[in-house]
Protein backbone atom coordinates (compact mmCIF):
# COMPACT_ATOMS: atom_id res chain seq x y z
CA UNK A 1 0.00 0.00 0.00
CA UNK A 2 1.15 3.63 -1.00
CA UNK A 3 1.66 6.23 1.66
CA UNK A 4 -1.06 8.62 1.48
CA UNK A 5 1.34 11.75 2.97
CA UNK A 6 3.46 11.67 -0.16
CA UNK A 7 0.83 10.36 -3.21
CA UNK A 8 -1.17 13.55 -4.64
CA UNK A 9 -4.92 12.21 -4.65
CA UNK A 10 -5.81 13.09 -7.85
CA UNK A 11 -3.85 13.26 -11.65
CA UNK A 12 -4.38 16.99 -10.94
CA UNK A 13 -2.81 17.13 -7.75
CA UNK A 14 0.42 19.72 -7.83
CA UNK A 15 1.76 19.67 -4.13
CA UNK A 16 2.21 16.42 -2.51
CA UNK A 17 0.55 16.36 0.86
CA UNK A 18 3.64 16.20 3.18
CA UNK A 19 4.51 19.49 1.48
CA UNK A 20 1.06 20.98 2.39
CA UNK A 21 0.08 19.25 5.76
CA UNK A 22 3.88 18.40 7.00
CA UNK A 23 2.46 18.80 10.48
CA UNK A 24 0.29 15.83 9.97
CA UNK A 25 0.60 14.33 7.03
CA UNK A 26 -3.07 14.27 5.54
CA UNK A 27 -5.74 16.86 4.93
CA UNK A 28 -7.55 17.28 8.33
CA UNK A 29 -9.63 20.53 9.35
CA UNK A 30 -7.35 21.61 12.51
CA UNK A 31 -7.56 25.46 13.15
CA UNK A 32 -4.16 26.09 12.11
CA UNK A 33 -5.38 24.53 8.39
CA UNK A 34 -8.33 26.29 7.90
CA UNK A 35 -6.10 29.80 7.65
CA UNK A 36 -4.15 27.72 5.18
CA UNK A 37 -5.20 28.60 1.60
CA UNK A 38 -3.18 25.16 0.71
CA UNK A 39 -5.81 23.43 2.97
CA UNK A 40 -8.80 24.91 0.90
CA UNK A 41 -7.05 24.58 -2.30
CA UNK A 42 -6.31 20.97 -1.44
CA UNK A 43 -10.03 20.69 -0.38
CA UNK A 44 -11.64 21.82 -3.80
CA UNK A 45 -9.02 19.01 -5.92
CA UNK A 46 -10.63 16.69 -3.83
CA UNK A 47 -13.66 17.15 -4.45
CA UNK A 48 -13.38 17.91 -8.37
CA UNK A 49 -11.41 14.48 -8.61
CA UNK A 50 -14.56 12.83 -7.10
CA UNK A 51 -16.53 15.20 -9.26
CA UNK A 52 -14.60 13.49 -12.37
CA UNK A 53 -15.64 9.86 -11.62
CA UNK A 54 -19.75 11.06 -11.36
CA UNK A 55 -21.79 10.25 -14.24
CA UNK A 56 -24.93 11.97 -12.78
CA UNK A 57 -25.01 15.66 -14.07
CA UNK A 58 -26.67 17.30 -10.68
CA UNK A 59 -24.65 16.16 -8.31
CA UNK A 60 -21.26 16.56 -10.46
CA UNK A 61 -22.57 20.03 -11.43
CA UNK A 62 -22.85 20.51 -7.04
CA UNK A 63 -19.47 19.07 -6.59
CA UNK A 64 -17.80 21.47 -9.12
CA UNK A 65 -19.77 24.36 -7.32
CA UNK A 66 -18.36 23.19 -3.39
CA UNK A 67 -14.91 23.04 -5.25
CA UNK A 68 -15.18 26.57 -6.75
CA UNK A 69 -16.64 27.75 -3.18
CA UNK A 70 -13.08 26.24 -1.13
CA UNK A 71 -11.33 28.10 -4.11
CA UNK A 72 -12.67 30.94 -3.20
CA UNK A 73 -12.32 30.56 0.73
CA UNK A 74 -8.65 29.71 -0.50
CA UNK A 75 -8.42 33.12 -1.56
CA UNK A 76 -10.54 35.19 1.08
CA UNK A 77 -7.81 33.40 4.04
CA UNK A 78 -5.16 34.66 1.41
CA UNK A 79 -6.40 38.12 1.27
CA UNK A 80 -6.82 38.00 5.22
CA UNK A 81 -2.89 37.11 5.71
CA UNK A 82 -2.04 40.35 4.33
């Protein structure tokens, strides 16, 4: 079995999650994360790879939407850093 902390989760996946979460290793809502834009941007590629395997075309088209929403709260925490 692969280790999760250093496989990207999707084809799409950029940063491998040690890079991201080194803390912990995996994707998990602590308080320190959710001021981490990584954390949201991380969030929104999971849920558009699961959006990718959905044949359905309402609940892909929902999926897509929650991923566009963490893009954007990737962006808000960005703007509140500064």
């Amino acid at each position: 079995m692969t280790d999760v902390r250093f496989t990207p989760v999707s084809r799409h996946a950029k940063i491998p999650l040690n890079k991201v979460f080194p803390e912990r290793g995996h994707a998990c809502a602590t308080p320190r994360n959710l001021e981490n834009p990584e954390f949201w941007r991380f969030r929104a590629e999971e849920v558009r790879t699961i959006a990718e395997s959905m044949r359905d075309g309402e609940p892909k088209r929902i999926m897509l939407k929650i991923a566009q929403d963490y893009e954007k709260i990737a962006k808000h925490v960005e703007q509140q850093a500064r």
